[in-house]
C-alpha atoms as a PDB file:
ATOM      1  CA  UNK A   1       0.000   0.000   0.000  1.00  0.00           C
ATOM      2  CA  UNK A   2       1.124   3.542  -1.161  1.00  0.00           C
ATOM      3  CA  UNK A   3       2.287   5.864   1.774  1.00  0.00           C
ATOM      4  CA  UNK A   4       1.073   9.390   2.759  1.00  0.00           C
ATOM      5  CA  UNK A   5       4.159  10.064   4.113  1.00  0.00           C
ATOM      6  CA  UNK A   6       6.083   9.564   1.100  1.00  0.00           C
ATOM      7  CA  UNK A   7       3.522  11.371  -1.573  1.00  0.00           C
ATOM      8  CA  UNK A   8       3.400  14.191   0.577  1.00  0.00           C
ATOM      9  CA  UNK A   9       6.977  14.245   1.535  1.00  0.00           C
ATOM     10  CA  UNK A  10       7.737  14.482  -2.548  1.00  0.00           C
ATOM     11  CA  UNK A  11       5.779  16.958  -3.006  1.00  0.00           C
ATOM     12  CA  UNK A  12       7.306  18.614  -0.196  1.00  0.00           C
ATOM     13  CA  UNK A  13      11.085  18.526  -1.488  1.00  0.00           C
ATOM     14  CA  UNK A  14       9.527  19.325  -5.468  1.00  0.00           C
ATOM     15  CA  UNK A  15       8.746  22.626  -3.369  1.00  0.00           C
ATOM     16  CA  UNK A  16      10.078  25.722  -1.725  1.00  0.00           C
ATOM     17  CA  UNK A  17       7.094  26.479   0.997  1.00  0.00           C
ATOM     18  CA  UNK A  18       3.226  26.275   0.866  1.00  0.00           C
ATOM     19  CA  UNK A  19       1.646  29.191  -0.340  1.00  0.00           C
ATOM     20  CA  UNK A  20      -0.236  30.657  -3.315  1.00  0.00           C
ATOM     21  CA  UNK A  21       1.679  33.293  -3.961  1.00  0.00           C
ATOM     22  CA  UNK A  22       3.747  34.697  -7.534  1.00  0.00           C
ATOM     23  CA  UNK A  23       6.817  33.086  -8.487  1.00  0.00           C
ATOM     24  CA  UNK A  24      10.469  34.161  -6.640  1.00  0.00           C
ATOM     25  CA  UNK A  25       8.370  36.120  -4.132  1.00  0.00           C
ATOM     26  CA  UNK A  26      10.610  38.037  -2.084  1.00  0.00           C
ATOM     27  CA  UNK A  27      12.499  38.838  -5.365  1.00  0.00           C
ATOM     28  CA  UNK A  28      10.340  40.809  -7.513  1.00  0.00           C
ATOM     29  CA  UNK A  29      10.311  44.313  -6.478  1.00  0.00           C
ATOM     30  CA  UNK A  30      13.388  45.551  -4.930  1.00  0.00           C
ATOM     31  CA  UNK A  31      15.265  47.745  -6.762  1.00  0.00           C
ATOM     32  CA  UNK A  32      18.222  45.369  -6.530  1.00  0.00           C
ATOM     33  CA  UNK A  33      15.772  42.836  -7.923  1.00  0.00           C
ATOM     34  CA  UNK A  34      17.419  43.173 -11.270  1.00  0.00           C
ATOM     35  CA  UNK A  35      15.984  40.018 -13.868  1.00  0.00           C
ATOM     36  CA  UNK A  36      13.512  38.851 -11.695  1.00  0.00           C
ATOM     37  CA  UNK A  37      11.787  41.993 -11.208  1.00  0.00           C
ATOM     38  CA  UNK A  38      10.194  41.585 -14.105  1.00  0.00           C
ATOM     39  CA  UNK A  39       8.176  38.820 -13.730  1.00  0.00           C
ATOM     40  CA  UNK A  40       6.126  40.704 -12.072  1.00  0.00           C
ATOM     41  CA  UNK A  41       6.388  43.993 -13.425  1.00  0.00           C
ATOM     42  CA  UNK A  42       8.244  45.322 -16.723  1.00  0.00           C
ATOM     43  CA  UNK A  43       8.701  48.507 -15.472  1.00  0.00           C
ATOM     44  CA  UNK A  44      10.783  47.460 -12.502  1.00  0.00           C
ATOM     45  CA  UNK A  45      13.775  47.452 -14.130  1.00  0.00           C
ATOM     46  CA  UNK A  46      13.905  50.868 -14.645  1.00  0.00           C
ATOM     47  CA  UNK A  47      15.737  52.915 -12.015  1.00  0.00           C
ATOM     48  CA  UNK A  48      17.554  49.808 -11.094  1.00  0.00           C
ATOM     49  CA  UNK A  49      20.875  49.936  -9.077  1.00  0.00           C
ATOM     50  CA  UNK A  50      22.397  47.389 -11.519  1.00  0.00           C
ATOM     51  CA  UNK A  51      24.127  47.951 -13.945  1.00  0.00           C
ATOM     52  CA  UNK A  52      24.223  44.279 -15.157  1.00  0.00           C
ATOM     53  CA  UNK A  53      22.651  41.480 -13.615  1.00  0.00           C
ATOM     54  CA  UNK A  54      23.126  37.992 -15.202  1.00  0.00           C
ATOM     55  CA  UNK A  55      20.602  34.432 -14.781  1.00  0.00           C
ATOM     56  CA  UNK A  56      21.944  31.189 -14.953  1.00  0.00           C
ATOM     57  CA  UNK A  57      19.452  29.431 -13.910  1.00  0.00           C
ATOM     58  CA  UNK A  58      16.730  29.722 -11.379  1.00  0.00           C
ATOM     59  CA  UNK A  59      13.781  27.681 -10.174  1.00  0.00           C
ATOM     60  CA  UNK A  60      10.785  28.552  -8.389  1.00  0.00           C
ATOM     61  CA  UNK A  61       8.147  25.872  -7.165  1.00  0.00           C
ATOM     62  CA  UNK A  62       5.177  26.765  -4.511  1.00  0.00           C
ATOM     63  CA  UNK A  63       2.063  23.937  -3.614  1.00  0.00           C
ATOM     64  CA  UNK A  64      -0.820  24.803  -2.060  1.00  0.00           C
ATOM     65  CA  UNK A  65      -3.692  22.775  -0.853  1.00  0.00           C
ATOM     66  CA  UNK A  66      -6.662  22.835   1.926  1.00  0.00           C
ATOM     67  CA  UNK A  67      -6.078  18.800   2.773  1.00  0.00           C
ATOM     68  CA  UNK A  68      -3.187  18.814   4.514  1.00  0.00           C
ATOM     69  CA  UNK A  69      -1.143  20.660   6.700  1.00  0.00           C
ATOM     70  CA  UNK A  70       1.394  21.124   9.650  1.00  0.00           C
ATOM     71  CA  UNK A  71       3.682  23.428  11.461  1.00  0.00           C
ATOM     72  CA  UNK A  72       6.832  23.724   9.524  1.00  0.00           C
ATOM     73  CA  UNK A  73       9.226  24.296  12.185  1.00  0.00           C
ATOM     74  CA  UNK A  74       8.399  20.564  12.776  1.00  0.00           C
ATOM     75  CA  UNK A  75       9.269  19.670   9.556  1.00  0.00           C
ATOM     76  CA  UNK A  76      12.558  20.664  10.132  1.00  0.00           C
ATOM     77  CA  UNK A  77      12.796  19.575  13.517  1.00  0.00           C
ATOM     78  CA  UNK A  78      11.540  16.332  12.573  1.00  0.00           C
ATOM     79  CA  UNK A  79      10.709  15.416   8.964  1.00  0.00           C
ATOM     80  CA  UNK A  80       9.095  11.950   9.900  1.00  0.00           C
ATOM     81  CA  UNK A  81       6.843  13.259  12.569  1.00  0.00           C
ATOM     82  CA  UNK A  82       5.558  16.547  10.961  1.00  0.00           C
ATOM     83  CA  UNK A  83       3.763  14.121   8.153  1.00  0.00           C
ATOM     84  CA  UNK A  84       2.741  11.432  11.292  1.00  0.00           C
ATOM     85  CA  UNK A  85       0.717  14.512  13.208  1.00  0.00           C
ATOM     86  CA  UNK A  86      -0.337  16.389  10.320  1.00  0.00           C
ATOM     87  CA  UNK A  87      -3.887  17.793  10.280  1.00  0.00           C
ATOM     88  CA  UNK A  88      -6.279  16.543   7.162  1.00  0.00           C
ATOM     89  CA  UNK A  89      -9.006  18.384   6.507  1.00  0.00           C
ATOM     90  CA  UNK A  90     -10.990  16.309   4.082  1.00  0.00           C
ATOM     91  CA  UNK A  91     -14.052  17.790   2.031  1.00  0.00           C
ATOM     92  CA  UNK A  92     -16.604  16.934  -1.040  1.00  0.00           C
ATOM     93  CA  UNK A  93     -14.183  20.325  -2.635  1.00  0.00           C
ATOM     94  CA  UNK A  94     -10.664  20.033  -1.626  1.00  0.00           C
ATOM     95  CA  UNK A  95      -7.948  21.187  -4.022  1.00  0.00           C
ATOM     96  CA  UNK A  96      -4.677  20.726  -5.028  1.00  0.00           C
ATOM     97  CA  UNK A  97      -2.352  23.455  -7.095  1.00  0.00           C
ATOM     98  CA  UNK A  98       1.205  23.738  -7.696  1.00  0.00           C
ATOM     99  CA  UNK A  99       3.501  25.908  -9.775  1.00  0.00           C
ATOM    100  CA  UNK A 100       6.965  25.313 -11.250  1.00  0.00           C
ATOM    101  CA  UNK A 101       8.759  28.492 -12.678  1.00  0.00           C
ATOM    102  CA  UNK A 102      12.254  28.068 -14.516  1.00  0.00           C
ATOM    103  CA  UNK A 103      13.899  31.155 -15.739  1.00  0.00           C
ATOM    104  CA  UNK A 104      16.893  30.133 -17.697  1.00  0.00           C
ATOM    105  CA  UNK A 105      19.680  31.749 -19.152  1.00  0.00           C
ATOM    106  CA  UNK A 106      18.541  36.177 -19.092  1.00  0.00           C
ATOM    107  CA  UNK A 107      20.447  39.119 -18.770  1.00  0.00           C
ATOM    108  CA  UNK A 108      19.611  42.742 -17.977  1.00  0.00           C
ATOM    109  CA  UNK A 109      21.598  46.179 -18.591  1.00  0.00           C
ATOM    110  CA  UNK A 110      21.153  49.528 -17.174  1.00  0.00           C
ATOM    111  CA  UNK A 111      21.753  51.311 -20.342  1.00  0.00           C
ATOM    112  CA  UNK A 112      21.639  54.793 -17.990  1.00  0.00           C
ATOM    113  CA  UNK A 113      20.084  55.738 -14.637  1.00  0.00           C
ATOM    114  CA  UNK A 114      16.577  56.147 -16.613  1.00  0.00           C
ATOM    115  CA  UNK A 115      16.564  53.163 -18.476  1.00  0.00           C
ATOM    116  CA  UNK A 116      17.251  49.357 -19.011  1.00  0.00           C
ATOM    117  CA  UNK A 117      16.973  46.653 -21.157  1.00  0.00           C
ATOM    118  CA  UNK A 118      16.681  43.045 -20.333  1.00  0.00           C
ATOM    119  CA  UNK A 119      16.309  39.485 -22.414  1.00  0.00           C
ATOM    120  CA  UNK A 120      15.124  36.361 -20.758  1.00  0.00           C
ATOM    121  CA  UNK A 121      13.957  32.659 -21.410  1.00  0.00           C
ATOM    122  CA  UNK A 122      11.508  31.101 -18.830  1.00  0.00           C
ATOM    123  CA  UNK A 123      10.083  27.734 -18.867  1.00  0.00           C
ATOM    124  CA  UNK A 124       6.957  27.555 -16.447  1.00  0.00           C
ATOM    125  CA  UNK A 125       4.577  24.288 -15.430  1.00  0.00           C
ATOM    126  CA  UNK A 126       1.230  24.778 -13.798  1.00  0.00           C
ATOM    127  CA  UNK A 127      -1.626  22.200 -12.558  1.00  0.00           C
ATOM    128  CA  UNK A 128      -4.793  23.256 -10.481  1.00  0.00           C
ATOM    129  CA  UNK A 129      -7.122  20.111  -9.397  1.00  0.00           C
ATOM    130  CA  UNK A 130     -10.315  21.466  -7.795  1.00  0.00           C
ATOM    131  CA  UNK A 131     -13.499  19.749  -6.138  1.00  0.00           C
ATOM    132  CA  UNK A 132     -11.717  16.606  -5.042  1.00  0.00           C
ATOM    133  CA  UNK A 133     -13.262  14.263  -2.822  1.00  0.00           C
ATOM    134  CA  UNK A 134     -10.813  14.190   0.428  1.00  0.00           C
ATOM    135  CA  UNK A 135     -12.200  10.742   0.996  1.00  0.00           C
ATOM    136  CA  UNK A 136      -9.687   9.566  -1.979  1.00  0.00           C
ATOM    137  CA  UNK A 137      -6.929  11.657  -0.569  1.00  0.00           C
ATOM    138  CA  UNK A 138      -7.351   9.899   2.879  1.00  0.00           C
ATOM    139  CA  UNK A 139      -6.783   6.849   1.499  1.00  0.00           C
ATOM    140  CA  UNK A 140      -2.854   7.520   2.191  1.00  0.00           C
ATOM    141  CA  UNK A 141      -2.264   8.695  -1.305  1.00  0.00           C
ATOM    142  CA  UNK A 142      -3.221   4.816  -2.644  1.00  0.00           C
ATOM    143  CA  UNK A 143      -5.164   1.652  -1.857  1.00  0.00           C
ATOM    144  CA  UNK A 144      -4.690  -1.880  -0.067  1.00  0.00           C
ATOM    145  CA  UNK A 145      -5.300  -3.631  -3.367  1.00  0.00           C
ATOM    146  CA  UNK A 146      -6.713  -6.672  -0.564  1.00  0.00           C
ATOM    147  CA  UNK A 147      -9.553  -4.119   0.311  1.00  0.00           C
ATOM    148  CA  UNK A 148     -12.792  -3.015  -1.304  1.00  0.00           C
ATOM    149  CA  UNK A 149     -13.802   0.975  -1.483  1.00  0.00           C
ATOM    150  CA  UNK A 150     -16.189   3.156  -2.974  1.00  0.00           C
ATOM    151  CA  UNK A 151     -15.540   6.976  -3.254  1.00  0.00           C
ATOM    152  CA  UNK A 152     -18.247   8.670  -4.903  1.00  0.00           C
ATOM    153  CA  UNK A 153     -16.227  11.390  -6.531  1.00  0.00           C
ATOM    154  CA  UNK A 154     -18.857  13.643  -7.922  1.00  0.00           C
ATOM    155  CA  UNK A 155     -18.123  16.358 -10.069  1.00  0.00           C
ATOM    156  CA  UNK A 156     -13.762  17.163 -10.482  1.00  0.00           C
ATOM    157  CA  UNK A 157     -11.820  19.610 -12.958  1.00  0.00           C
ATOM    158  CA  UNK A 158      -8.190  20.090 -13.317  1.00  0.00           C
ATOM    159  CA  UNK A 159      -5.912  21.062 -15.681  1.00  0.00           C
ATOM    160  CA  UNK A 160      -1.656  20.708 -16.240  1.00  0.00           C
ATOM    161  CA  UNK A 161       0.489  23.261 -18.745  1.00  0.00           C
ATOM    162  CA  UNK A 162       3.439  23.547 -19.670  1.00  0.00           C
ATOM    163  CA  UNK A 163       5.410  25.989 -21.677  1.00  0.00           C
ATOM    164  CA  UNK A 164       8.289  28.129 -22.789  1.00  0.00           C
ATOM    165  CA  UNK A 165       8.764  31.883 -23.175  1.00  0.00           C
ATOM    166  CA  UNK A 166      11.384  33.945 -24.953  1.00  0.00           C
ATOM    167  CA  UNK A 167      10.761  37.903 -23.803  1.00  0.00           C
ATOM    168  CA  UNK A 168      12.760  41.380 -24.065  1.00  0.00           C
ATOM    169  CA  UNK A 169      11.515  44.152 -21.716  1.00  0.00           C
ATOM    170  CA  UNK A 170      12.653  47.937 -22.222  1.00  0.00           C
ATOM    171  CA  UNK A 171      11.746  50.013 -18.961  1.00  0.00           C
ATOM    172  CA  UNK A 172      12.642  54.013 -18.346  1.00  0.00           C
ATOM    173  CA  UNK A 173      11.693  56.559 -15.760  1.00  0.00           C
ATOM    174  CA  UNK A 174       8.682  58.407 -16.764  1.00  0.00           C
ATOM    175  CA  UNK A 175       8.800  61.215 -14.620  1.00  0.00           C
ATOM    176  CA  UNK A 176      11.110  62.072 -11.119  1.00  0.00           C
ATOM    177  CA  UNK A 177      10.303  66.122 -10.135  1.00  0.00           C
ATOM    178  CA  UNK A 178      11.160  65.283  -6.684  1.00  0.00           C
ATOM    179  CA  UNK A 179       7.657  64.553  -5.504  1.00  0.00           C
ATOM    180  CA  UNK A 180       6.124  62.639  -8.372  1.00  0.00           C
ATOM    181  CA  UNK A 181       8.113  59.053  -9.587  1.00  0.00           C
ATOM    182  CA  UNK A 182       6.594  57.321 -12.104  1.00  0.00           C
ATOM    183  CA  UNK A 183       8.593  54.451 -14.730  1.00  0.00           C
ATOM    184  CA  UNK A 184       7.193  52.086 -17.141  1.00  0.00           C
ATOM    185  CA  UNK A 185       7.929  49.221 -19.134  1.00  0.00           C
ATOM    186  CA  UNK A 186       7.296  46.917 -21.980  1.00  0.00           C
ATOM    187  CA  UNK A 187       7.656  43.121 -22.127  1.00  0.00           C
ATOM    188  CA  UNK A 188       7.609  41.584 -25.456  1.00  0.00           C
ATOM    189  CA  UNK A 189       7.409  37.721 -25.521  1.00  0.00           C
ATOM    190  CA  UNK A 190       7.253  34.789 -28.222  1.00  0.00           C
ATOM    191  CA  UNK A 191       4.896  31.685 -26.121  1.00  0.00           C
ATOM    192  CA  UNK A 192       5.324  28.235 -26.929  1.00  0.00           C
ATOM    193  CA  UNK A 193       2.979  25.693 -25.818  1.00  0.00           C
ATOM    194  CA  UNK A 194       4.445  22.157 -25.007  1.00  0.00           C
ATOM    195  CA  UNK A 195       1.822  20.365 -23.456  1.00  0.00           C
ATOM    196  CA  UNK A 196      -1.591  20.465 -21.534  1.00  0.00           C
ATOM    197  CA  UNK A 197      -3.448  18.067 -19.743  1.00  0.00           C
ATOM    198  CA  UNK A 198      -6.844  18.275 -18.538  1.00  0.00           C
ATOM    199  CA  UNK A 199      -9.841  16.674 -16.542  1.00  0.00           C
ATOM    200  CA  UNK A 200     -13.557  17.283 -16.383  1.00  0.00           C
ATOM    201  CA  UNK A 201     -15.723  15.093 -14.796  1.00  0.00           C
ATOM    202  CA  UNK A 202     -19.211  15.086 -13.395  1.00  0.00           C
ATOM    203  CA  UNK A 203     -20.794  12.686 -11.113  1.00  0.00           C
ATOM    204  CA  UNK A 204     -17.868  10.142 -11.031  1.00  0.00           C
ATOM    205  CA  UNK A 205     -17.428   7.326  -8.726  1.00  0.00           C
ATOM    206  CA  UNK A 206     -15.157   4.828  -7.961  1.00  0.00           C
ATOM    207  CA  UNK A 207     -15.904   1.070  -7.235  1.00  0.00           C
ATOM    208  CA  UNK A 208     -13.231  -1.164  -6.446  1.00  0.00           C
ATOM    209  CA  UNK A 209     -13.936  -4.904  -5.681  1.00  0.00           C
ATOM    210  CA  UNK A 210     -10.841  -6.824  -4.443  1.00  0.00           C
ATOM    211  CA  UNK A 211     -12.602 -10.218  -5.284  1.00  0.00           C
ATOM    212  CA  UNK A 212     -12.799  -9.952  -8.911  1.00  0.00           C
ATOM    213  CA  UNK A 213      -9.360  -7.235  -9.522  1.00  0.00           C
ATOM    214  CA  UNK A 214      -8.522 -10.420 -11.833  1.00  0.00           C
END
């Protein structure tokens, strides 16, 4: 039989913390922010106190969920026994999102105090799964294939995509009298798809009889 403790233990190392938030929060709008500002605004660029900032690579992953959850101190204290004393809060509606941004090789230039200029390649996954039945999640993240269940599921929707971007962003300051500061920017990007998955499904069930799973 599958374990919770290792599904939700994966999950927990394919992300940085629990939260539905942007991507690289904490890093967007600093003014030493440099590439990443952008993500979530063009125009923070401009004004920047770089005057080059090079990207590798970079990865930014956040889950979120209202099934599961438990004090992270104790996760770090004690991986085994955070998952072992978690709190489940199963529901006809729970959900289950996560969100995997990659920003590969980018670079951005401070062509003057007033403006800058950056190029950037992202790759970026995203899957939402909404109005699950918590009585299939508290089945440990499997089944005891000796053991007969029904869930009835009822209605579920989800979806999974995946794809790459290719951008160049121009930012300046607008206007700085002293009182007033205003800057702006553009983001041009080229999108391309590489996959999506999704799931809609209304009054579904599930009806497992251990006798005849030959």
């Amino acid at each position: 039989m599958f374990s919770k403790k290792i599904i939700f233990s994966t999950l927990l190392f394919l992300t940085v913390y629990f939260i539905k938030a942007q991507s690289y929060g904490g890093l967007l709008t600093d003014n030493y922010s440099g590439i990443h500002g952008i993500i979530s605004n063009p125009a923070n660029i401009a004004d920047s106190r770089l005057k080059l900032d090079v990207n590798l690579f970079g990865v930014s992953a956040l889950f979120s969920n209202d099934y599961i959850g438990f004090n992270l101190s104790d996760a770090f204290s004690d991986f085994s026994e955070a998952f072992d004393n978690a709190a489940t809060s199963p529901s006809n509606n729970n959900f289950l999102a996560w969100n995997t941004d990659i920003l590969g090789p980018s670079v951005m230039l401070s062509i003057d105090e007033k403006q800058s200029f950056s190029v950037f390649t992202r790759v970026r996954a995203v899957f939402n799964l909404y109005d699950v039945n918590g009585g299939l999640l508290e089945r440990e993240g499997g089944f005891d294939e000796n053991e007969d269940f029904f869930i009835n599921e009822g209605d579920v929707n989800g979806s999974f995509n995946l794809w790459g971007e290719i951008g160049a962003t121009y930012a300046r300051v607008l206007l700085n009298d002293g009182k007033n500061f205003i800057k702006g920017g553009l983001t041009l990007k080229y999108i391309q798809g590489m996959g999506n998955v999704y799931i809609n499904g209304s009054n579904v069930t599930l009806d497992y009889d251990a006798t005849n799973r030959y």
